[in-house]
N, C-alpha and C. Protein backbone atom coordinates (compact mmCIF):
# COMPACT_ATOMS: atom_id res chain seq x y z
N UNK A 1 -11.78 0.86 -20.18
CA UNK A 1 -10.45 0.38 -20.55
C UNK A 1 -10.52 -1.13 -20.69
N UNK A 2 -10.12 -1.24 -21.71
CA UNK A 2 -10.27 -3.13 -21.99
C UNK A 2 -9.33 -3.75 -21.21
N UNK A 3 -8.05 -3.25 -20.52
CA UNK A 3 -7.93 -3.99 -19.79
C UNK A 3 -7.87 -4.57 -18.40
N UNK A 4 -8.82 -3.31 -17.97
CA UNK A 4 -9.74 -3.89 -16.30
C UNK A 4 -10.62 -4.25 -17.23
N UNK A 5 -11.42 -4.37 -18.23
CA UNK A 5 -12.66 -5.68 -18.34
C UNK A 5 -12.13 -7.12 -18.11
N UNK A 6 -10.92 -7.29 -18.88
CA UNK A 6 -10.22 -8.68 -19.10
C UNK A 6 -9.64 -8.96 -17.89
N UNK A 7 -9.16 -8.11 -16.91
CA UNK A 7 -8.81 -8.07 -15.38
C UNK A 7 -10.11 -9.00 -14.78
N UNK A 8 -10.89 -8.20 -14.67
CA UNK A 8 -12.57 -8.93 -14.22
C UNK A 8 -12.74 -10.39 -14.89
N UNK A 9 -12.21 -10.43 -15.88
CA UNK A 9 -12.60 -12.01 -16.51
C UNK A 9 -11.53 -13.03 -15.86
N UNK A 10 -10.48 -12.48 -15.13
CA UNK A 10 -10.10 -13.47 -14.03
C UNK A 10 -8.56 -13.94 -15.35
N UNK A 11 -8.23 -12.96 -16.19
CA UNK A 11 -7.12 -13.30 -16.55
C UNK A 11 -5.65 -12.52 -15.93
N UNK A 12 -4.45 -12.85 -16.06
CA UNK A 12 -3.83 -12.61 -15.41
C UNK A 12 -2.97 -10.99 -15.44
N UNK A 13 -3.00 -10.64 -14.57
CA UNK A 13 -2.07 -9.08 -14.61
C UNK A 13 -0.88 -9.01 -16.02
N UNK A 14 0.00 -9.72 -15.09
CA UNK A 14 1.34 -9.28 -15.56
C UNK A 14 1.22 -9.75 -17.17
N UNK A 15 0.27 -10.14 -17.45
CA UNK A 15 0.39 -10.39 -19.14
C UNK A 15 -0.75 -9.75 -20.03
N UNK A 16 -1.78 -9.07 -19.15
CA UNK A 16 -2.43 -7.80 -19.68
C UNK A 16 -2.09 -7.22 -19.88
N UNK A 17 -1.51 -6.76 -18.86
CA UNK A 17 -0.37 -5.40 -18.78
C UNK A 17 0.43 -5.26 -19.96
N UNK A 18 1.38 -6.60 -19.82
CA UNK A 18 2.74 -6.76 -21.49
C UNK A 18 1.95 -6.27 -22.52
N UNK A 19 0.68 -6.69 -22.23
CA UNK A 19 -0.42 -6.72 -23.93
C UNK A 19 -0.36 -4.95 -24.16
N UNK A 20 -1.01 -5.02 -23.46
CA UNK A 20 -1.56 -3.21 -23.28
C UNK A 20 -0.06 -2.54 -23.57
N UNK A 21 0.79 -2.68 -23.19
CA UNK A 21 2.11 -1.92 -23.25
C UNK A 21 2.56 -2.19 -24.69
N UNK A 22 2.45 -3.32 -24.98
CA UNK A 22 2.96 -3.53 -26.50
C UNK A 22 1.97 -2.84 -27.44
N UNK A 23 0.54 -3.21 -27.34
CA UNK A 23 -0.03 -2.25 -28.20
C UNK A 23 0.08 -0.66 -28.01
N UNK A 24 0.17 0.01 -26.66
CA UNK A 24 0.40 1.29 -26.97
C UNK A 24 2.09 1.87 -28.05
N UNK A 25 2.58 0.93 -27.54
CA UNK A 25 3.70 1.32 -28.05
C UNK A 25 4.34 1.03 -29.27
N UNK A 26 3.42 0.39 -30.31
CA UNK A 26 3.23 0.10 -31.56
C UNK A 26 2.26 1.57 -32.16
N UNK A 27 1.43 1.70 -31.15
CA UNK A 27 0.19 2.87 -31.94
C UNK A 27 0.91 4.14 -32.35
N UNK A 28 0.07 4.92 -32.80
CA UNK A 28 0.10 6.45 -32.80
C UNK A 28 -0.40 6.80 -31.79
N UNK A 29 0.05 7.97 -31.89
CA UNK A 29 -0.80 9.15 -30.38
C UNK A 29 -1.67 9.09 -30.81
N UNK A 30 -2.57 9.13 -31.60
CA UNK A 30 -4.14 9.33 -31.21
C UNK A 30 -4.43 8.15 -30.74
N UNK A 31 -4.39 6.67 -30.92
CA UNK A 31 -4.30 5.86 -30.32
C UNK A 31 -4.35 5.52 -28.99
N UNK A 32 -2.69 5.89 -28.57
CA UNK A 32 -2.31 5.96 -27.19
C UNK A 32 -3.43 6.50 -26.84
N UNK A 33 -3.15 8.41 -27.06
CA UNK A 33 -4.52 8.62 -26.15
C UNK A 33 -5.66 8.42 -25.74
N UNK A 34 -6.30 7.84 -26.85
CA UNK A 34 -7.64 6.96 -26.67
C UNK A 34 -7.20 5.97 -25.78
N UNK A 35 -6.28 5.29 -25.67
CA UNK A 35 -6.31 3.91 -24.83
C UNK A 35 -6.04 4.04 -23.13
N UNK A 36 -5.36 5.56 -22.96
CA UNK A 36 -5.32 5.72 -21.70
C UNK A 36 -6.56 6.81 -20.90
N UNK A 37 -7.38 7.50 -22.52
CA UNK A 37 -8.40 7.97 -21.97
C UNK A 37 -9.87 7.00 -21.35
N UNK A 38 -9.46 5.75 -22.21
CA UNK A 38 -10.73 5.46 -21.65
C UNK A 38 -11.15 4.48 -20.27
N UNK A 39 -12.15 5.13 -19.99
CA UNK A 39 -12.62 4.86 -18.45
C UNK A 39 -12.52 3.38 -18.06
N UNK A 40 -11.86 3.11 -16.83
CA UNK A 40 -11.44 1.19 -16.62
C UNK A 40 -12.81 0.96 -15.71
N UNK A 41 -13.43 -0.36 -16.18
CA UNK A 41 -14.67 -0.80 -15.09
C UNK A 41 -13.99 -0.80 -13.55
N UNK A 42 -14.38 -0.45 -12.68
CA UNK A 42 -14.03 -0.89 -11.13
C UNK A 42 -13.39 -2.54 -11.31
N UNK A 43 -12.23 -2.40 -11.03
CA UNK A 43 -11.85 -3.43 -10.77
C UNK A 43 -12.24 -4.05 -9.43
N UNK A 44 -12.72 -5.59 -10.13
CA UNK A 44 -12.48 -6.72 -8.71
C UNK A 44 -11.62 -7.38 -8.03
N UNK A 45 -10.71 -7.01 -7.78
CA UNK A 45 -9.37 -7.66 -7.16
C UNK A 45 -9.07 -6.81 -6.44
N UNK A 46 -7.39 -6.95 -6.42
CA UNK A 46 -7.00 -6.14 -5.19
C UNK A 46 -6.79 -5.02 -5.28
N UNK A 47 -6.54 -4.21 -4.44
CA UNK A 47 -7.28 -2.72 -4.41
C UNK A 47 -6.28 -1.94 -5.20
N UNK A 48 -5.51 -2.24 -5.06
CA UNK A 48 -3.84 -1.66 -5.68
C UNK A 48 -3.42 -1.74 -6.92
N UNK A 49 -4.28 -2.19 -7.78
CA UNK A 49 -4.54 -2.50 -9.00
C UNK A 49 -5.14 -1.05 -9.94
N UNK A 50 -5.74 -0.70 -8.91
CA UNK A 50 -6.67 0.50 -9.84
C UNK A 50 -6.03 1.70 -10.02
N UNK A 51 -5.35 1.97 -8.61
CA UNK A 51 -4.40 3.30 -8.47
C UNK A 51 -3.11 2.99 -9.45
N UNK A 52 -2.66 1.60 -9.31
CA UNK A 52 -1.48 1.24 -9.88
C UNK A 52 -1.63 1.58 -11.92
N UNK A 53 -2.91 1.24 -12.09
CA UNK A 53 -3.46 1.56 -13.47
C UNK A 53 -3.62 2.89 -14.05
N UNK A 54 -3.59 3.45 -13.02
CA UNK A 54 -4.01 4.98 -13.35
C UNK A 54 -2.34 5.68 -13.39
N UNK A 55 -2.08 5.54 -11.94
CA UNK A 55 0.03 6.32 -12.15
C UNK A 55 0.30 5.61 -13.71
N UNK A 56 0.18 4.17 -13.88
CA UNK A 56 0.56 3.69 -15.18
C UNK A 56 0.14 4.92 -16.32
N UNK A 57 -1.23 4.83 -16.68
CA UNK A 57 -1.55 6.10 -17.65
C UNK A 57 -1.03 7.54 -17.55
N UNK A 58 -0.88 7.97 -16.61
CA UNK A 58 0.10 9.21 -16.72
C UNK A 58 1.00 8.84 -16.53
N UNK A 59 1.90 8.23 -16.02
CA UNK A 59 3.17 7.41 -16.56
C UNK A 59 3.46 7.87 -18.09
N UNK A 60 2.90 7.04 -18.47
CA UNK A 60 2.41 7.09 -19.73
C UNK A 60 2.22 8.16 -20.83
N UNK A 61 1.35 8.56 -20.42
CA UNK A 61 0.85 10.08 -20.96
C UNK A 61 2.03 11.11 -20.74
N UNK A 62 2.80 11.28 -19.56
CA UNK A 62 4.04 12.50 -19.59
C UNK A 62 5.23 11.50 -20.33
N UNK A 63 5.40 10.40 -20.67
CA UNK A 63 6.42 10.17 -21.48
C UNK A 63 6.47 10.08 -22.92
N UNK A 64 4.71 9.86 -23.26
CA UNK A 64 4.81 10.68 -24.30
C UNK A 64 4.18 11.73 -25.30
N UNK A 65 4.51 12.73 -24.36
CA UNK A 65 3.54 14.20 -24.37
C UNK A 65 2.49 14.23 -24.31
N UNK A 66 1.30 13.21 -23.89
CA UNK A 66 -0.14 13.17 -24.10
C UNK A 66 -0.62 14.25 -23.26
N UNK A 67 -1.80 14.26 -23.00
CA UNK A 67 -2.71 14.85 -22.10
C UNK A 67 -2.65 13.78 -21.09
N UNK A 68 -2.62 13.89 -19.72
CA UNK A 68 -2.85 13.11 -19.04
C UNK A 68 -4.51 12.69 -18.96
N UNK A 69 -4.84 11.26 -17.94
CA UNK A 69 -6.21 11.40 -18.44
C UNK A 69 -7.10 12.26 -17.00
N UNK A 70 -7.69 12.51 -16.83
CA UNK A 70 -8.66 13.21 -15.90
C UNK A 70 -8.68 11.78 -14.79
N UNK A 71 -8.61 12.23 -13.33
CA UNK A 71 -8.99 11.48 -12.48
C UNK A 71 -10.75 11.31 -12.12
N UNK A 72 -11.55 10.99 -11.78
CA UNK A 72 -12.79 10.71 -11.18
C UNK A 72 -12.87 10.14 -10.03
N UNK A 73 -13.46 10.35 -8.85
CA UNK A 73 -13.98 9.38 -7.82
C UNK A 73 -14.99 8.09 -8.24
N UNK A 74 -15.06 7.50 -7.56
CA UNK A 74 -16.30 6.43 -7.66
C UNK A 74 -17.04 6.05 -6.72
């Protein structure tokens, strides 16, 4: 997910986030889904970030009809 890479590059949350939200919500569903399917690097920060990223994508995904994405351990 590009935006835990850009997370890791030490830029700031709350305006990744805006980013990411504005582009999903400009896309198409195939889009969307690609953008919440794909896998986020381990984030380096605080821990609450990663879980918070993930409720975000199914968030996401049940509002608008996607597939949610698959959880994984690490």
């Amino acid at each position: 997910m590009e935006l835990s890479r850009r997370l890791n590059e030490g830029r700031p949350f709350p305006i990744l986030l805006g980013d990411f939200l504005d582009e999903f919500y400009r896309s198409e569903d195939s889009k969307r889904l690609a953008m919440i399917e794909a896998a986020p690097e381990l984030i380096n920060g605080p821990e609450h970030l990663g879980p918070f990223l993930a409720a975000t994508a199914h968030k996401l995904a049940n509002d608008h009809r996607l597939r949610p994405p698959l959880c994984s351990s690490q």
